[in-house]
C-alpha atoms as a PDB file:
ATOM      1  CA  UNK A   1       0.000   0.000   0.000  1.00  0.00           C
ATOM      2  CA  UNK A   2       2.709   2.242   0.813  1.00  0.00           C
ATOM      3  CA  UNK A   3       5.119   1.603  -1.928  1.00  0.00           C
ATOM      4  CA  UNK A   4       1.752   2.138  -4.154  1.00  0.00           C
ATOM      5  CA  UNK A   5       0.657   5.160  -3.510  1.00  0.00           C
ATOM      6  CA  UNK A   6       4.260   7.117  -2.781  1.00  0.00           C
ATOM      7  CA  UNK A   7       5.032   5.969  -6.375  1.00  0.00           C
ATOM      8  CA  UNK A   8       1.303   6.927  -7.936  1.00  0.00           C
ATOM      9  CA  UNK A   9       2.094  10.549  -5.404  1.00  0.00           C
ATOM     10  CA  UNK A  10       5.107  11.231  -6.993  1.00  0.00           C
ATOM     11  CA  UNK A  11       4.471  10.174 -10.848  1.00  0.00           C
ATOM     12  CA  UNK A  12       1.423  11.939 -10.870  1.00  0.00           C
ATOM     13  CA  UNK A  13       2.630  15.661  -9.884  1.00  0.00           C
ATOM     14  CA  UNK A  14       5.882  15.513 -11.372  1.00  0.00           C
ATOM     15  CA  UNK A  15       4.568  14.399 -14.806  1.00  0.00           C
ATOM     16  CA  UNK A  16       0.702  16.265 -14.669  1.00  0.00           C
ATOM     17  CA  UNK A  17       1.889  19.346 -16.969  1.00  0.00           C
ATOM     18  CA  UNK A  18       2.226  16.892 -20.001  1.00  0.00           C
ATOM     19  CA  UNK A  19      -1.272  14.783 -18.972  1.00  0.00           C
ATOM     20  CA  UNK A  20      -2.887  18.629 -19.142  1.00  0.00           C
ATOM     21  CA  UNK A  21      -1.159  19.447 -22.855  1.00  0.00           C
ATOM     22  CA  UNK A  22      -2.393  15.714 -23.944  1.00  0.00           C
ATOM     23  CA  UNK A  23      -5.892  15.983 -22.295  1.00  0.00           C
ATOM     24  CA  UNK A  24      -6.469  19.572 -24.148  1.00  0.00           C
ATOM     25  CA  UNK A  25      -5.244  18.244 -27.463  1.00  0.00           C
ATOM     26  CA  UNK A  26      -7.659  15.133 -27.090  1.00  0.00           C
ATOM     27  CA  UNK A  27     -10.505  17.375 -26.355  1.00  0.00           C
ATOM     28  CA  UNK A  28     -13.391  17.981 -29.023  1.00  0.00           C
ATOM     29  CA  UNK A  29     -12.738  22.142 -28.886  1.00  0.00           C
ATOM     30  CA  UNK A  30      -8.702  21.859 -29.677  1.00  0.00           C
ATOM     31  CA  UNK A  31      -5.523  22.535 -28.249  1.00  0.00           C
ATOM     32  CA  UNK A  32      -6.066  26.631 -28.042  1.00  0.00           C
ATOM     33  CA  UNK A  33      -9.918  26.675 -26.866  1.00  0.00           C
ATOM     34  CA  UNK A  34      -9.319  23.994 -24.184  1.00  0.00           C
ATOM     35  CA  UNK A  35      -6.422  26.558 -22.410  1.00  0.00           C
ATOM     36  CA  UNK A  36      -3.020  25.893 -24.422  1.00  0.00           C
ATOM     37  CA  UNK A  37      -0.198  26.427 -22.146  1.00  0.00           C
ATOM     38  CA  UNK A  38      -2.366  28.740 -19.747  1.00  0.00           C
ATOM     39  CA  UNK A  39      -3.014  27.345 -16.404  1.00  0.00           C
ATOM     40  CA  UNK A  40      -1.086  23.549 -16.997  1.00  0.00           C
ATOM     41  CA  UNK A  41      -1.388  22.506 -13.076  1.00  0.00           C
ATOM     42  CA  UNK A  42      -5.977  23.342 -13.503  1.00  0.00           C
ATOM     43  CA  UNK A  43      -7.180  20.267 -11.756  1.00  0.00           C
ATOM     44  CA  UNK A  44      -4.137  18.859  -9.926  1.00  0.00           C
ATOM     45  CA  UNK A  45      -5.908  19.056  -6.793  1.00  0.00           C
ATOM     46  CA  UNK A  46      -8.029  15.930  -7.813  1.00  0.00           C
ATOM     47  CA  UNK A  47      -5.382  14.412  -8.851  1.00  0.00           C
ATOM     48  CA  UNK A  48      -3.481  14.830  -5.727  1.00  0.00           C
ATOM     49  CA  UNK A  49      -6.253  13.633  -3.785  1.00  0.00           C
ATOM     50  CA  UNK A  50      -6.539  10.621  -5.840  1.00  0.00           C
ATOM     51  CA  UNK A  51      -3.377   9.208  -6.304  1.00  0.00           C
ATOM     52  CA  UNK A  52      -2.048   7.972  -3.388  1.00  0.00           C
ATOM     53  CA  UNK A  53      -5.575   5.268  -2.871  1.00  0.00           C
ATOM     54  CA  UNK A  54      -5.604   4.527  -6.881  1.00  0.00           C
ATOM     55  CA  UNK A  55      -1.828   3.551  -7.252  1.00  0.00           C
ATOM     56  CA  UNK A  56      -2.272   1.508  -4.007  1.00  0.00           C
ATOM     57  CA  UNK A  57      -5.507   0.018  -4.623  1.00  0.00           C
ATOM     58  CA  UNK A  58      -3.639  -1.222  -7.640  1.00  0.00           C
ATOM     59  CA  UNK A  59      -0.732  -2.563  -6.410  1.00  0.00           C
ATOM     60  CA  UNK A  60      -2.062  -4.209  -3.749  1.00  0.00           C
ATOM     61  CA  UNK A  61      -4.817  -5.783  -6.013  1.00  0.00           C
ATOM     62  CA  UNK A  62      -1.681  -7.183  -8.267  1.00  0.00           C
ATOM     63  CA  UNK A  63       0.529  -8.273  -5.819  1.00  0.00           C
ATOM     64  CA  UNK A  64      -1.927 -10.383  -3.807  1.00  0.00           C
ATOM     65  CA  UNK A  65      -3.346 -11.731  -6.918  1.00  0.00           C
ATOM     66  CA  UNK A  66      -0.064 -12.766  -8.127  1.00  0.00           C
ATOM     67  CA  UNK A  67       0.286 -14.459  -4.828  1.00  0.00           C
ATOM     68  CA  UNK A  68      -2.994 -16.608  -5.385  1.00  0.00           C
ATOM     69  CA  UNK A  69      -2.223 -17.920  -8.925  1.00  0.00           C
ATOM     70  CA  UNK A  70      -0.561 -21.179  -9.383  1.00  0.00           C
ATOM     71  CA  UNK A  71       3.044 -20.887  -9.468  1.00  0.00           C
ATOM     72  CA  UNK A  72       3.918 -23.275 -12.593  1.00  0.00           C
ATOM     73  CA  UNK A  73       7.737 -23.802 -13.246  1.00  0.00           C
ATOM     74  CA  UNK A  74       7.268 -23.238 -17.250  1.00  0.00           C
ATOM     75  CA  UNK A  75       8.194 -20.012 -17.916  1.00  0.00           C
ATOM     76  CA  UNK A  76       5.350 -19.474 -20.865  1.00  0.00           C
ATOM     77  CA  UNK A  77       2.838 -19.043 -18.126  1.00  0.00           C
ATOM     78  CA  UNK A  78       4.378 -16.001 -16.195  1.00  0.00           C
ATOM     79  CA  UNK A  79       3.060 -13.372 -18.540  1.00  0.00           C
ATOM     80  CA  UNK A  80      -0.345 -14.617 -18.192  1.00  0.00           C
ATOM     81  CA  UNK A  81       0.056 -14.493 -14.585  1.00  0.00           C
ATOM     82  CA  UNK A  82       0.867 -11.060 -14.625  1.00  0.00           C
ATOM     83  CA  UNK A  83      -1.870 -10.559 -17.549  1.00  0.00           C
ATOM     84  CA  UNK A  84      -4.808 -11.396 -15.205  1.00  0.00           C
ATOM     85  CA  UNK A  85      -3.142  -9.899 -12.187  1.00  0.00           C
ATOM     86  CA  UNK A  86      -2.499  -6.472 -13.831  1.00  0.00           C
ATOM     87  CA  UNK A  87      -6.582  -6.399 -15.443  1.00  0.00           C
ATOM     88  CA  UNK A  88      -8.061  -7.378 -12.299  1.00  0.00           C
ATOM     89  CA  UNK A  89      -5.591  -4.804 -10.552  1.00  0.00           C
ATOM     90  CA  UNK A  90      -6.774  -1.995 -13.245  1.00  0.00           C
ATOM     91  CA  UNK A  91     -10.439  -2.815 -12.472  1.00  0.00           C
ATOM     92  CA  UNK A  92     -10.083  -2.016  -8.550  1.00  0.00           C
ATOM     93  CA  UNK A  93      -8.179   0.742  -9.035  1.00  0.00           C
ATOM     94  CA  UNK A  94     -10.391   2.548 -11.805  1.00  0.00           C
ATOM     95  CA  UNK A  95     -13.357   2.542  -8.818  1.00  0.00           C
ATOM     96  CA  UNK A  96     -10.965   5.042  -7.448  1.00  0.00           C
ATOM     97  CA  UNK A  97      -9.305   6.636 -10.785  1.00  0.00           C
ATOM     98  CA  UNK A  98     -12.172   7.254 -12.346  1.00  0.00           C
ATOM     99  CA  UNK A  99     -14.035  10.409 -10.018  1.00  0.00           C
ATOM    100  CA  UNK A 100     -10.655  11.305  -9.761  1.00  0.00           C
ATOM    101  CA  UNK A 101     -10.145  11.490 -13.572  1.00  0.00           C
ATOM    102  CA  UNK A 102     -13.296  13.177 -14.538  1.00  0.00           C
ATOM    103  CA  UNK A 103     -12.960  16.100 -12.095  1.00  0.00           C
ATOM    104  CA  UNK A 104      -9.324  16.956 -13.544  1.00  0.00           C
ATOM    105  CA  UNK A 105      -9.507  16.469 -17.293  1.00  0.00           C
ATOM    106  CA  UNK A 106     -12.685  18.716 -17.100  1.00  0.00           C
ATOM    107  CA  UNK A 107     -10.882  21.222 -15.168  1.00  0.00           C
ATOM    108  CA  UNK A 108      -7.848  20.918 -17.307  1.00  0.00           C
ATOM    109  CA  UNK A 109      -9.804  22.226 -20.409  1.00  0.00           C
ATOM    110  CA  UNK A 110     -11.400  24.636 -18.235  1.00  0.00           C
ATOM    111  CA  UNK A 111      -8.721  26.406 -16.015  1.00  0.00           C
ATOM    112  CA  UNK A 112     -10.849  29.136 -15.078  1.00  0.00           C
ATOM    113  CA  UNK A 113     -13.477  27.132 -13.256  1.00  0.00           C
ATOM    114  CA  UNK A 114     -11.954  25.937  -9.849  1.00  0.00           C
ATOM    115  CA  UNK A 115     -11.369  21.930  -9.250  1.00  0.00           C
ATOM    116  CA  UNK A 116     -14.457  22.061  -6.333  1.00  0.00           C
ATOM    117  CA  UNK A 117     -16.504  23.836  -8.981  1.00  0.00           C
ATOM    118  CA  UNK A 118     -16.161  21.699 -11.399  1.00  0.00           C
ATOM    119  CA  UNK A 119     -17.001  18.639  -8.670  1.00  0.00           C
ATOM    120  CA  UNK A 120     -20.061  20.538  -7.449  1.00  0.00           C
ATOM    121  CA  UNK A 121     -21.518  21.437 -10.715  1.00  0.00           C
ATOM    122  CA  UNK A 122     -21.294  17.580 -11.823  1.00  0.00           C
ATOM    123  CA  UNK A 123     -22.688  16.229  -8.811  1.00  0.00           C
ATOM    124  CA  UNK A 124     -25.921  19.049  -9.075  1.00  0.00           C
ATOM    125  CA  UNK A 125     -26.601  18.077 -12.950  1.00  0.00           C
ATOM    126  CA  UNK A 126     -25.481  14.343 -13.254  1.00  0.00           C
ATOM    127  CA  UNK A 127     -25.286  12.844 -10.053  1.00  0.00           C
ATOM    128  CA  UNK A 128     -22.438  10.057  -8.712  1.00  0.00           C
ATOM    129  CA  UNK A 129     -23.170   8.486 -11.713  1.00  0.00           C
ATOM    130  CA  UNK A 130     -21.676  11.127 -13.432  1.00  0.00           C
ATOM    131  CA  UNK A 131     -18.676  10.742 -11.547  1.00  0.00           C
ATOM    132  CA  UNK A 132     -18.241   7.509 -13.243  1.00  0.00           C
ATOM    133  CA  UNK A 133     -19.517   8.206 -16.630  1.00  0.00           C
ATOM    134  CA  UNK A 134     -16.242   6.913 -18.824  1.00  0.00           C
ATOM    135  CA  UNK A 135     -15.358   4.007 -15.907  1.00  0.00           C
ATOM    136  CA  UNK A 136     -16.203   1.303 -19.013  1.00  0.00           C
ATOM    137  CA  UNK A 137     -14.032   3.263 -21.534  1.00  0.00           C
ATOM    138  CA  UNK A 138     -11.308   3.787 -18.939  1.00  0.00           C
ATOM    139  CA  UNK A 139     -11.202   0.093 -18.107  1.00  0.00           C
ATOM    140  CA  UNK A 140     -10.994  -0.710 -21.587  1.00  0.00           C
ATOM    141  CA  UNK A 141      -7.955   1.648 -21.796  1.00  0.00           C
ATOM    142  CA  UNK A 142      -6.227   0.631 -18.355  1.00  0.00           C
ATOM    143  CA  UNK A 143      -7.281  -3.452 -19.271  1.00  0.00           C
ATOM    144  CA  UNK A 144      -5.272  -3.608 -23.144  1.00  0.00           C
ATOM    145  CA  UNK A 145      -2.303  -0.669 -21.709  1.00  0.00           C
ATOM    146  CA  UNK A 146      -2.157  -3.380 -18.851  1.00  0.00           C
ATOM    147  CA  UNK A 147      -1.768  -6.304 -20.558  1.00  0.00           C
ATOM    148  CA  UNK A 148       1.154  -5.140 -22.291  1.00  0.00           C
ATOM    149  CA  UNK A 149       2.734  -2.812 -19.600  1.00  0.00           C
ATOM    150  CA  UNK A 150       2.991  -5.332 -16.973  1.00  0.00           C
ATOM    151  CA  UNK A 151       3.827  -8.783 -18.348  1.00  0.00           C
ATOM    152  CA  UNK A 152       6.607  -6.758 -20.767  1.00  0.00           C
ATOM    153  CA  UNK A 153       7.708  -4.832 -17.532  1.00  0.00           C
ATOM    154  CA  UNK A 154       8.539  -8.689 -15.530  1.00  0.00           C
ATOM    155  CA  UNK A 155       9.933 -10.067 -19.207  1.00  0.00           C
ATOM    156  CA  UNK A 156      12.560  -7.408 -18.891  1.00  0.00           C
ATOM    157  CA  UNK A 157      13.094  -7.663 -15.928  1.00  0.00           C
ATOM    158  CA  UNK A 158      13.938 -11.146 -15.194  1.00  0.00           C
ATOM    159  CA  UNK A 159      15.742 -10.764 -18.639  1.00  0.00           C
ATOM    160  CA  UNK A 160      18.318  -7.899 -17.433  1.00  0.00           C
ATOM    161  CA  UNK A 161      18.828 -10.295 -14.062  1.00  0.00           C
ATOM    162  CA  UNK A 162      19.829 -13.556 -15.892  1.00  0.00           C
ATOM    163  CA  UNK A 163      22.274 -11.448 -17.747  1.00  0.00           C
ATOM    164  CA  UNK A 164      23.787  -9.807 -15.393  1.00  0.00           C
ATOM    165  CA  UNK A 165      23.754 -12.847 -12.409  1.00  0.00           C
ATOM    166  CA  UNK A 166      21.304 -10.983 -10.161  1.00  0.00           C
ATOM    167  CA  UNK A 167      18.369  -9.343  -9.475  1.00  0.00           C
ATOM    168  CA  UNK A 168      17.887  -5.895 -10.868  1.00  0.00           C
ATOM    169  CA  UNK A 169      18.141  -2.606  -9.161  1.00  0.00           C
ATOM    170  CA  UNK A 170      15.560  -0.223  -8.598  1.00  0.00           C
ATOM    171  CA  UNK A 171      16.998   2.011 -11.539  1.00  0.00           C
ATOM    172  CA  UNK A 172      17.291  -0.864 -13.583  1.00  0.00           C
ATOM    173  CA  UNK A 173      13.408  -1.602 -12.624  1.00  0.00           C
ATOM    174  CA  UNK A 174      12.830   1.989 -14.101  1.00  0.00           C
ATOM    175  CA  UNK A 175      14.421   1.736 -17.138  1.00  0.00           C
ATOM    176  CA  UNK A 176      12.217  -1.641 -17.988  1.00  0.00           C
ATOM    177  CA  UNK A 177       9.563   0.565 -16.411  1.00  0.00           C
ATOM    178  CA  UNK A 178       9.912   3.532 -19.074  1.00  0.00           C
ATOM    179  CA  UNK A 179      10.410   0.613 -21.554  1.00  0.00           C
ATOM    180  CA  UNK A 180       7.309  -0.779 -21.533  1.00  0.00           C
ATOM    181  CA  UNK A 181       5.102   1.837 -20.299  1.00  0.00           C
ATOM    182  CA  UNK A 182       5.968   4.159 -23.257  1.00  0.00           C
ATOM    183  CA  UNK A 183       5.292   0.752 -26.019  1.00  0.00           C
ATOM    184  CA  UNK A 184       1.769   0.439 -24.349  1.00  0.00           C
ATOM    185  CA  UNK A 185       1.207   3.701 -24.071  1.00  0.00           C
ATOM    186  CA  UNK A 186       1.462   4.218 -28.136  1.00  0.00           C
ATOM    187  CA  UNK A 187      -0.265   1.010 -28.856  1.00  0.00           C
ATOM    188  CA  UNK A 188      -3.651   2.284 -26.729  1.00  0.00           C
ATOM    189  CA  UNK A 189      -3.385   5.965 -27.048  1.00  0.00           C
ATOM    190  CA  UNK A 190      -7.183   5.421 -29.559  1.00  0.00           C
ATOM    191  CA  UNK A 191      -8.370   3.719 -26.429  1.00  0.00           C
ATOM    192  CA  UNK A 192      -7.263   6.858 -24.076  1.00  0.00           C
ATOM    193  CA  UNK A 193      -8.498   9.390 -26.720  1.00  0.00           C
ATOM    194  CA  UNK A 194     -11.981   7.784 -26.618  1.00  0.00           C
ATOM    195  CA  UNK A 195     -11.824   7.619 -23.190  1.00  0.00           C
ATOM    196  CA  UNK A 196     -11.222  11.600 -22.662  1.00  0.00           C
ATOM    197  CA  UNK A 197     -14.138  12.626 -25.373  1.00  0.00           C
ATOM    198  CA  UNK A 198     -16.716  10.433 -23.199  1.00  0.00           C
ATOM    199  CA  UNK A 199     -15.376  12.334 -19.877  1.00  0.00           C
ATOM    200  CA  UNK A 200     -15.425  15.320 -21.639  1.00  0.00           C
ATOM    201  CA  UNK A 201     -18.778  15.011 -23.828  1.00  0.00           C
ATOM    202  CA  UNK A 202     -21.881  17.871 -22.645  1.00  0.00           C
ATOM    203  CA  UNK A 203     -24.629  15.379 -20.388  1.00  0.00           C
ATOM    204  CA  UNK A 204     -26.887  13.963 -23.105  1.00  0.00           C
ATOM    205  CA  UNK A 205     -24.764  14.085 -26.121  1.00  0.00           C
ATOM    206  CA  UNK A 206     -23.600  10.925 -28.162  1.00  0.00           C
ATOM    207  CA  UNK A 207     -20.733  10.479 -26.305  1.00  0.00           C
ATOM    208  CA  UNK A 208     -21.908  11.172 -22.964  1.00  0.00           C
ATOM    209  CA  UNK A 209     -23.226   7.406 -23.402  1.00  0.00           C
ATOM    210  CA  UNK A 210     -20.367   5.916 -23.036  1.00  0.00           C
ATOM    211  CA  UNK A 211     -19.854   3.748 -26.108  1.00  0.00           C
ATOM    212  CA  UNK A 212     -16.208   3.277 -26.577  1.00  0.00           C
ATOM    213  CA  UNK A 213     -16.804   2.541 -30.470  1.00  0.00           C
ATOM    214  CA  UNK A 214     -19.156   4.842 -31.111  1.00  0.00           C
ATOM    215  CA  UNK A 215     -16.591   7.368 -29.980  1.00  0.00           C
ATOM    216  CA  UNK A 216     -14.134   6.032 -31.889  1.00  0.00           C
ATOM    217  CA  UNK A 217     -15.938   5.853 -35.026  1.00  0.00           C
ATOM    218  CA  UNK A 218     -17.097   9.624 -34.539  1.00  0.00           C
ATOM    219  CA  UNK A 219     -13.512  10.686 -34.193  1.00  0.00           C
ATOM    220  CA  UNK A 220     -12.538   8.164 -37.086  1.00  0.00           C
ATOM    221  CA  UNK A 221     -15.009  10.094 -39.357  1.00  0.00           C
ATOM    222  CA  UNK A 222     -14.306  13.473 -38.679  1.00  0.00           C
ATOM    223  CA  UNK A 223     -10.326  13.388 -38.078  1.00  0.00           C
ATOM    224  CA  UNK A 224      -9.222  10.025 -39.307  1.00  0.00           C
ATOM    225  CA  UNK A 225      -6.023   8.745 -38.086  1.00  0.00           C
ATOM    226  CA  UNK A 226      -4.757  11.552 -36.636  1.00  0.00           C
ATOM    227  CA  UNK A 227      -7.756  12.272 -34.760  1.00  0.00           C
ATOM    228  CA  UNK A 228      -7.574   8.666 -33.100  1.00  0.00           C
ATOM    229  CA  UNK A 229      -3.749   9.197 -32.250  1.00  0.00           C
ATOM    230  CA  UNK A 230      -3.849  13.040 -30.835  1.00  0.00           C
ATOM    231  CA  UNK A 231      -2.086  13.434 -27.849  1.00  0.00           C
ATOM    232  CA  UNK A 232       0.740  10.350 -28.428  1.00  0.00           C
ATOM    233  CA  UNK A 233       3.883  12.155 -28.369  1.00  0.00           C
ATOM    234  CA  UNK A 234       3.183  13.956 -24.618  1.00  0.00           C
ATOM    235  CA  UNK A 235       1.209  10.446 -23.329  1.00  0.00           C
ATOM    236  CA  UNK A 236       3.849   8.833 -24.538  1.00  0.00           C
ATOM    237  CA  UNK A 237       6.595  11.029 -23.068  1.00  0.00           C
ATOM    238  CA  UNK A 238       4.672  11.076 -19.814  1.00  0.00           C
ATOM    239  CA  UNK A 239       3.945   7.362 -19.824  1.00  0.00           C
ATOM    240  CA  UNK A 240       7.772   6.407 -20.302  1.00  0.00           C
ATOM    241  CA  UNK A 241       8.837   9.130 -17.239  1.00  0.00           C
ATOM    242  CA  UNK A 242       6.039   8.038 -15.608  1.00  0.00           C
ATOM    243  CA  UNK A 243       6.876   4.312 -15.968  1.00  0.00           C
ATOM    244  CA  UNK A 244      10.742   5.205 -14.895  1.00  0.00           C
ATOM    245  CA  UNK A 245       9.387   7.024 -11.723  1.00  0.00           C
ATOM    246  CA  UNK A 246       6.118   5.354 -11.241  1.00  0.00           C
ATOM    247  CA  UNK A 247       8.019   1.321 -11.441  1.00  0.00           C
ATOM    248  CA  UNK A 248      11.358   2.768 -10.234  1.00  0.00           C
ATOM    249  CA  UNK A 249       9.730   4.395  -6.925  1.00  0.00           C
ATOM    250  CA  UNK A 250       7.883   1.379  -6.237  1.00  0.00           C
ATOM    251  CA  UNK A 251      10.918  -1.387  -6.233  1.00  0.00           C
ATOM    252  CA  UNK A 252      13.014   0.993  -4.178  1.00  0.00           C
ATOM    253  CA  UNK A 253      10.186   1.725  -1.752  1.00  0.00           C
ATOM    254  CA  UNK A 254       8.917  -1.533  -1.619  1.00  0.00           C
ATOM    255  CA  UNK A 255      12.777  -2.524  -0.489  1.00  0.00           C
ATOM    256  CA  UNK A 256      13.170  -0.224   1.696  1.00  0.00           C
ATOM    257  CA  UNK A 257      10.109  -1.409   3.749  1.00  0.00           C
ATOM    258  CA  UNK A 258      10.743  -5.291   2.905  1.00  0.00           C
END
């Protein structure tokens, strides 16, 4: 729990400027009417709030499943391991992300509303269930972003220890970290762009329904490929710093307290 959140804490702030500029260049008004550069840290109070339970709901969710699953001695089997124990760790989390999420990419494209604003006015027109509206879509994000993250994070890992004789160091845990967190992070950045239009869609619209492809066929339509990928460059600059800090402060906390 504590190695968790202290690494979710610290990945988070350090890193939120970039997950503003790829929020507002996701959003349906573009890059300029969503803020630009003005006001990069709008909504980091959510955040701040938010991280520290998300990042150790997670981790605690993946390590104890982990810990359940049948320890096989063929090697094959690993990644799936850490497959189902990353998804079902992405899934507990999210009930925590998600609130969290809404809240700050709304106040990121509008950084002249306040982050308690923003909370009050969508609990007076929507309800907790607005809270929540994109939880599918950001499940379907975390889930694939997961699958590959994770399982490529341990390959590496155990890789980099056979070759050098023993286990890796908590830098050397970043660098996988960074590794595969900026590969998924390109591979599911459609995923993440239809996840911020359905946080980000007016109560009642299309989008506001939640329907991952639906979203992804409107942006398809009107922006083709580019549309899907906007934002890649800053997630995935954020994603591999984030993965260096966010994997790196984890093994060396988790040491520390082990």
């Amino acid at each position: 729990l504590k190695a968790g959140g202290i690494a979710g804490v610290c990945v988070d702030l350090i890193l939120f400027p970039l997950d503003t500029i790829k929020t507002r260049l996701q959003s349906p008004q573009g890059f300029r009417k969503a803020g630009g550069f003005r006001g990069i840290y709008a909504g980091v109070p959510s955040t701040a709030i938010g991280s520290f339970p998300n990042a150790a709901a997670f981790f605690i969710t993946y390590e104890n499943v982990k810990s359940v699953l049948p320890h096989g001695s063929s090697s094959y089997l690993s990644p799936a391991k850490h497959m189902v124990a990353a998804s079902l760790g992405e899934v507990v989390a999210c009930l925590i992300r998600v609130p969290s999420e809404v809240v700050k990419q709304r106040a990121q494209v509008s950084p002249s509303s306040s982050t308690l604003r923003i909370l009050s006015h969508t609990l007076n027109h929507e309800g907790i269930q607005g809270l929540y509206r994109g939880y599918t879509s950001t499940v379907l994000r975390e889930i694939p972003f997961s699958l590959v993250q994770f399982p490529l994070w341990e390959s590496l890992k155990d890789l980099w220890s056979w070759k050098q004789g023993h286990v890796v160091d908590s830098w050397q845990s970043a660098v996988c970290g960074a590794f595969a967190g900026g590969f998924a992070a390109a591979v599911t950045t459609p995923l993440d762009v239809a996840k911020t239009r359905i946080m980000l869609a007016k109560a009642g619209s299309s989008n506001a329904s939640g329907n991952v492809l639906a979203a992804l066929g409107g942006i398809w339509r009107t922006q083709g490929l580019s549309g899907l990928f906007a934002g890649a460059v800053p997630r995935m600059a954020a994603i591999s710093l984030g993965g260096f800090i966010f994997l790196g402060t984890y093994e060396k906390v988790r040491q520390l307290l082990l």
